[in-house]
PDB file of N, CA and C in Angstrom:
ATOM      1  N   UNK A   1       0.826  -1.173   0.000  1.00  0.00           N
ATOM      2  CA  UNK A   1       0.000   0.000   0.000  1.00  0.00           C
ATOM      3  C   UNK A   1       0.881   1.253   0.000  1.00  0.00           C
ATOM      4  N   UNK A   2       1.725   1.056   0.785  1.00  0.00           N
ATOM      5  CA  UNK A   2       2.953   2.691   1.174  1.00  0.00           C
ATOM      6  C   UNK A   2       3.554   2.664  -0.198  1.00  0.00           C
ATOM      7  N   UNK A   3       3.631   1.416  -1.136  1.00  0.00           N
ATOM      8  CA  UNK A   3       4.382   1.766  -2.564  1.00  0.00           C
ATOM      9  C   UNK A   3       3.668   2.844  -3.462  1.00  0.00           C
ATOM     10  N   UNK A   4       2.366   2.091  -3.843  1.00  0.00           N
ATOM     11  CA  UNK A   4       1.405   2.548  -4.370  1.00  0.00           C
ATOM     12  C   UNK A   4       0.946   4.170  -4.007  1.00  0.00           C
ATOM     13  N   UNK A   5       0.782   3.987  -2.800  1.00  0.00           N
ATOM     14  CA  UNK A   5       0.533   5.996  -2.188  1.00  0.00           C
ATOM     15  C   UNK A   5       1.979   7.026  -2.554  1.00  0.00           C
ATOM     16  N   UNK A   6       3.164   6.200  -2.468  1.00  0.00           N
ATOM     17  CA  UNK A   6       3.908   6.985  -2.925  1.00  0.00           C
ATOM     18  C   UNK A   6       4.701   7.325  -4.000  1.00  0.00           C
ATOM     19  N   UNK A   7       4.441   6.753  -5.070  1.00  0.00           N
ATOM     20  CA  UNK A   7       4.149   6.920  -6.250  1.00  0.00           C
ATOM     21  C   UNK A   7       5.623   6.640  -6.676  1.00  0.00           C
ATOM     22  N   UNK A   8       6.375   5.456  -6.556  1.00  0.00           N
ATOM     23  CA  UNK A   8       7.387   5.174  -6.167  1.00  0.00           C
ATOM     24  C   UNK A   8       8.690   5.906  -5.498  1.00  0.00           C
ATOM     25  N   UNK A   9       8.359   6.496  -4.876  1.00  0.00           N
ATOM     26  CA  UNK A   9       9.544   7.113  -3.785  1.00  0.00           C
ATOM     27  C   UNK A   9       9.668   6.087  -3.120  1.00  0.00           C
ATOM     28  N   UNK A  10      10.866   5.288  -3.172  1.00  0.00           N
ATOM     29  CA  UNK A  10      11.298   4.413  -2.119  1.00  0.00           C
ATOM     30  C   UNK A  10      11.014   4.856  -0.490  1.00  0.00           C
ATOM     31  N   UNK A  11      12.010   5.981  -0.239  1.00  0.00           N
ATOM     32  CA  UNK A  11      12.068   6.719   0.955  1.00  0.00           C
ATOM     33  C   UNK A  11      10.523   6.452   1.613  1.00  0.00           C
ATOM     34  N   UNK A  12      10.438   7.216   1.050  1.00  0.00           N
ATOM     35  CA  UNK A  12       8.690   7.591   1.331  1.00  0.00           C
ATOM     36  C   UNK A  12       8.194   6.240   1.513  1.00  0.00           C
ATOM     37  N   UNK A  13       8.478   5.480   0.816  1.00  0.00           N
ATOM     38  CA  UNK A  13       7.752   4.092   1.402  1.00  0.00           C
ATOM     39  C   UNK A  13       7.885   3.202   2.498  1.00  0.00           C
ATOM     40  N   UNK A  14       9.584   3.394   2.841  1.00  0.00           N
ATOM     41  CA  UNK A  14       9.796   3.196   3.928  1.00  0.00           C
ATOM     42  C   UNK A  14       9.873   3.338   5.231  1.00  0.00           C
ATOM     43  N   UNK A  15       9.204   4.714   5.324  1.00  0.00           N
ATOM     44  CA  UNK A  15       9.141   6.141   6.199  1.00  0.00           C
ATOM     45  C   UNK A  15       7.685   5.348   6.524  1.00  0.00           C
ATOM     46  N   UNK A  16       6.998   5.875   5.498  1.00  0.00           N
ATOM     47  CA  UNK A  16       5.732   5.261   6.109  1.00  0.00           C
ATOM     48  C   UNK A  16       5.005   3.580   6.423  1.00  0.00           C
ATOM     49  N   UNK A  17       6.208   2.622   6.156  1.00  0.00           N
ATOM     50  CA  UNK A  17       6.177   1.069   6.990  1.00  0.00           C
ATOM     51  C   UNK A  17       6.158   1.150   8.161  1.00  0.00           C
ATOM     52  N   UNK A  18       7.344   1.955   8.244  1.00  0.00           N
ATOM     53  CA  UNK A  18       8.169   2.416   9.603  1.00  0.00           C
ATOM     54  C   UNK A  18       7.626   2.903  10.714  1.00  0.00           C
ATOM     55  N   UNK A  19       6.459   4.057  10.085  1.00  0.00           N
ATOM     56  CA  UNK A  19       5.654   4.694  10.934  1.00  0.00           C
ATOM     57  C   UNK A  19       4.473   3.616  11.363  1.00  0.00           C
ATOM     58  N   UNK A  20       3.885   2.780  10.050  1.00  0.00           N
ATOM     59  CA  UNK A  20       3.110   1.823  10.879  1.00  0.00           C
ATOM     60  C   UNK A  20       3.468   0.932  11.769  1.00  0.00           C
ATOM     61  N   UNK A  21       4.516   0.223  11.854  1.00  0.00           N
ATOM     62  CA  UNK A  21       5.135  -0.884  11.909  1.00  0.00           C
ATOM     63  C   UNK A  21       5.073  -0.732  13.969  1.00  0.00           C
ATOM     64  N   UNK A  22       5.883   1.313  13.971  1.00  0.00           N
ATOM     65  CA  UNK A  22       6.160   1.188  15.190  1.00  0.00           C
ATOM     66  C   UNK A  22       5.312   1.756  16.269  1.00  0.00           C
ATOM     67  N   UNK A  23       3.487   2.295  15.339  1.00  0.00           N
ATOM     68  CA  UNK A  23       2.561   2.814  15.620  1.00  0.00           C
ATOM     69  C   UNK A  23       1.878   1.083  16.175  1.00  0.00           C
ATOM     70  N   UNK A  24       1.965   0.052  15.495  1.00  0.00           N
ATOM     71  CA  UNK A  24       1.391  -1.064  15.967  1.00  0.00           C
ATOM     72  C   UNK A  24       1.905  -1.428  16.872  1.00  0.00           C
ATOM     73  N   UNK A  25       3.692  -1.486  17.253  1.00  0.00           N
ATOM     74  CA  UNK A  25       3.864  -2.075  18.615  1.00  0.00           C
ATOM     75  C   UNK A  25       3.367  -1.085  19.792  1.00  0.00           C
ATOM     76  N   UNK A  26       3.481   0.182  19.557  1.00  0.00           N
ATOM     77  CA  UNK A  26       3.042   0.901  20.673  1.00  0.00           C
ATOM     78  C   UNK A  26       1.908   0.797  21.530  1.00  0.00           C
ATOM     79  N   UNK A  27       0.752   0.335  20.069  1.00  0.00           N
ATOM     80  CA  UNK A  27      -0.550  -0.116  20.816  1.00  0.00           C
ATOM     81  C   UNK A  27      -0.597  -1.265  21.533  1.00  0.00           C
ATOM     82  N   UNK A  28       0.106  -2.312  20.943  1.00  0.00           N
ATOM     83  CA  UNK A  28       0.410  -3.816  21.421  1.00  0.00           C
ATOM     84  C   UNK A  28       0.902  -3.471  22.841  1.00  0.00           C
ATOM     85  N   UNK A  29       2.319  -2.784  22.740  1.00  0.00           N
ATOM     86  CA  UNK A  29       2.850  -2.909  24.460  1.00  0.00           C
ATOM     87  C   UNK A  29       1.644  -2.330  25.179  1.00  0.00           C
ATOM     88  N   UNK A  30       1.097  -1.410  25.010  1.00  0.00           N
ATOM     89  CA  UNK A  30       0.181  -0.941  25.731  1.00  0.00           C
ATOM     90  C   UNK A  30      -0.400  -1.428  26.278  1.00  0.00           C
ATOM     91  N   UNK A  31      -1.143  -2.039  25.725  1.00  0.00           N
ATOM     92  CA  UNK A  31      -2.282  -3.258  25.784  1.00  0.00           C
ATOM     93  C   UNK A  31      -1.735  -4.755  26.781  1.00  0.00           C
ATOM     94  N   UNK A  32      -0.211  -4.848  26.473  1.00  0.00           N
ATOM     95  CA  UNK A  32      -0.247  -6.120  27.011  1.00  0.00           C
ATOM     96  C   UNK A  32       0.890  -5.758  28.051  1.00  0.00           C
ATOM     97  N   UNK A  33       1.592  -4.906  28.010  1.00  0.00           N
ATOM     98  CA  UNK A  33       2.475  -4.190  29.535  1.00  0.00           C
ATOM     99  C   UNK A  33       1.771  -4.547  30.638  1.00  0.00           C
ATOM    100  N   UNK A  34       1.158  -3.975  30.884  1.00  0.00           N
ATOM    101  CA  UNK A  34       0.780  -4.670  31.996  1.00  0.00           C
ATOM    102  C   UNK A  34      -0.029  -5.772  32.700  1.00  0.00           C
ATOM    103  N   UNK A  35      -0.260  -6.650  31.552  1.00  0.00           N
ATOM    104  CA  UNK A  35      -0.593  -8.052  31.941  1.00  0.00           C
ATOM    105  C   UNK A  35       0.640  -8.924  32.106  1.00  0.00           C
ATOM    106  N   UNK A  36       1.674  -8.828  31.204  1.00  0.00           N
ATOM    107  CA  UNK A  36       2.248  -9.495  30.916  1.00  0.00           C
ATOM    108  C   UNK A  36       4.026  -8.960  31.169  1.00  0.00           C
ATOM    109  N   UNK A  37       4.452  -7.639  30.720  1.00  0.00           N
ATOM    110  CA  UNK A  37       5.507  -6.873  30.651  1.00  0.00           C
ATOM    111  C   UNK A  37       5.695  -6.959  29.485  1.00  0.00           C
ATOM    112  N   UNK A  38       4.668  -6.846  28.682  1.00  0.00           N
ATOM    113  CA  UNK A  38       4.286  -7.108  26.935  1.00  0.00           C
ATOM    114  C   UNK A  38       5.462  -7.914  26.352  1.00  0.00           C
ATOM    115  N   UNK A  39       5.645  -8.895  26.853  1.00  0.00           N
ATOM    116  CA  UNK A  39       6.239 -10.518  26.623  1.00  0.00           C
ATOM    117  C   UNK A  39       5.788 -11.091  25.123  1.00  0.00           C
ATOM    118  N   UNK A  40       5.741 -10.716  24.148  1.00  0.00           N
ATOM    119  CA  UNK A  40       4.893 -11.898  22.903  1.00  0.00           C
ATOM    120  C   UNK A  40       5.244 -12.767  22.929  1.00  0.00           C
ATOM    121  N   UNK A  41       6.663 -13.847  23.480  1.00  0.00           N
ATOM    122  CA  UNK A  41       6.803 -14.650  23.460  1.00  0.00           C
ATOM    123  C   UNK A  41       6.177 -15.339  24.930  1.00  0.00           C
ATOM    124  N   UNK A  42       4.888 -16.526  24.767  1.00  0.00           N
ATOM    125  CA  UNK A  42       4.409 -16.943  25.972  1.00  0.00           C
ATOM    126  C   UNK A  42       5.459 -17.526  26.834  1.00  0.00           C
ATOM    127  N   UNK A  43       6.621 -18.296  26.582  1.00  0.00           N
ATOM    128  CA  UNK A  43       7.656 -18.766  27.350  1.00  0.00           C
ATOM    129  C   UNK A  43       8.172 -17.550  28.082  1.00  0.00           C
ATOM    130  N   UNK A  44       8.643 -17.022  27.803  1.00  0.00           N
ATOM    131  CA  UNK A  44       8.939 -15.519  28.392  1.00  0.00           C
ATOM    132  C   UNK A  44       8.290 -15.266  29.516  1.00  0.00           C
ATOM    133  N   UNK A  45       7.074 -15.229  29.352  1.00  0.00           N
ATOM    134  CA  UNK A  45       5.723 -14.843  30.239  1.00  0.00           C
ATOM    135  C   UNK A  45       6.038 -16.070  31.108  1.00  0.00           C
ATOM    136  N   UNK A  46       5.782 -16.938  30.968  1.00  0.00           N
ATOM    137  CA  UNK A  46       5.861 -18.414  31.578  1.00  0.00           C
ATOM    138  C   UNK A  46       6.648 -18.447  32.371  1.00  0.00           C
ATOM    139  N   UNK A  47       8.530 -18.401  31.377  1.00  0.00           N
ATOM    140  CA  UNK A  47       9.160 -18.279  32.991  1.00  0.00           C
ATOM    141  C   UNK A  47       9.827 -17.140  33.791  1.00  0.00           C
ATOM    142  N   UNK A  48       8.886 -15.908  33.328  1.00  0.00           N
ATOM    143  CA  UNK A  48       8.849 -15.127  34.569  1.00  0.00           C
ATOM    144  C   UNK A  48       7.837 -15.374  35.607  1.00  0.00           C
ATOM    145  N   UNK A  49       6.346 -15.761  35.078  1.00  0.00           N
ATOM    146  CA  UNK A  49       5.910 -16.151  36.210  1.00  0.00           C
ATOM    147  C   UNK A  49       5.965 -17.350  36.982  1.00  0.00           C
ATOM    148  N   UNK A  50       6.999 -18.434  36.457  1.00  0.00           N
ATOM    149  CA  UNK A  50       7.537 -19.659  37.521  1.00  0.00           C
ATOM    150  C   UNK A  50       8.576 -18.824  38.430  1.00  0.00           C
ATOM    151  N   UNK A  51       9.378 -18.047  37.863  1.00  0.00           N
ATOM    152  CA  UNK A  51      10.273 -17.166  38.849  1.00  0.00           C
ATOM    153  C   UNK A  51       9.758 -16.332  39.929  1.00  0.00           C
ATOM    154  N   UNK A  52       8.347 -16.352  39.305  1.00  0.00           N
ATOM    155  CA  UNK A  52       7.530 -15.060  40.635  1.00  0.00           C
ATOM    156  C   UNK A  52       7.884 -13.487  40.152  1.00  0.00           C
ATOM    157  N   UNK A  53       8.456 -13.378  39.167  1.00  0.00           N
ATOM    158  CA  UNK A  53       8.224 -12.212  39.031  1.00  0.00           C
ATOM    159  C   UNK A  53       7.059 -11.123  38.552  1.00  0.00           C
ATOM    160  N   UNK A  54       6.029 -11.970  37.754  1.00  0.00           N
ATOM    161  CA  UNK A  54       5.104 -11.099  37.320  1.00  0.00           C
ATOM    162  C   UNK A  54       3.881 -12.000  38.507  1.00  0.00           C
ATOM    163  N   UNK A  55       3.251 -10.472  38.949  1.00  0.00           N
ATOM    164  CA  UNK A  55       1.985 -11.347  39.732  1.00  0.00           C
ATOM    165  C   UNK A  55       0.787 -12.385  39.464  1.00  0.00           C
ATOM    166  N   UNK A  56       0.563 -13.265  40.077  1.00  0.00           N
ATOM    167  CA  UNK A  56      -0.897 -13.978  39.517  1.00  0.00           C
ATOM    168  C   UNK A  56      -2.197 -13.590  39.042  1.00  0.00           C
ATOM    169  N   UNK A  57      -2.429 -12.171  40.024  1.00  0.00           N
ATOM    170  CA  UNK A  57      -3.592 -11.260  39.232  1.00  0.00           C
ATOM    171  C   UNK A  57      -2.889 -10.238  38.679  1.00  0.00           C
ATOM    172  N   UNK A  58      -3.587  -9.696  37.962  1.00  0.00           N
ATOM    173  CA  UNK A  58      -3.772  -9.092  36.631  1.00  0.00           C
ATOM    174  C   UNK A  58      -3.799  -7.633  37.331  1.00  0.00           C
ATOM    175  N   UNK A  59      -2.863  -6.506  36.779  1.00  0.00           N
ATOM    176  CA  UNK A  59      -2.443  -5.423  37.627  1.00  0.00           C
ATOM    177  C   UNK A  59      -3.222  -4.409  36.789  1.00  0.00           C
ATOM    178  N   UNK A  60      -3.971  -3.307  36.468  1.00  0.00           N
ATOM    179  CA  UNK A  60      -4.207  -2.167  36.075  1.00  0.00           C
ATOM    180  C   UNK A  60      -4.077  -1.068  36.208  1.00  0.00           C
ATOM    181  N   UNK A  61      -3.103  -0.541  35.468  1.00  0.00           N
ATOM    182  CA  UNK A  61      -2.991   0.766  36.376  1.00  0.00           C
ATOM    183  C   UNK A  61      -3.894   2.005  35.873  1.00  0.00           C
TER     184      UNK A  61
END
């Protein structure tokens, strides 16, 4: 889609991946920071919480 809108300007196409790319993790950590310490990998999650580091309930701030 970013090719096509920019009428081949490379730059420009990559500028705006870039901008989506790091507009989607922002929402993601958001969202999962504080369930998790926005972990995507479930092992991660897993063995921090066999270590005890992340709590059993679910924190909101």
């Amino acid at each position: 889609m970013a090719e096509s809108l920019s009428s081949g300007n490379t730059a420009i196409a990559l500028l705006a991946n870039a901008i989506a790319t790091g507009t989607g993790l922002y929402v993601l950590i958001s969202i999962f920071g504080p369930i998790s310490g926005a972990h995507f990998n479930p092992i991660v999650t897993i063995f921090f919480r066999i270590k005890r580091e992340i709590p059993n309930q679910l924190v909101y701030g």
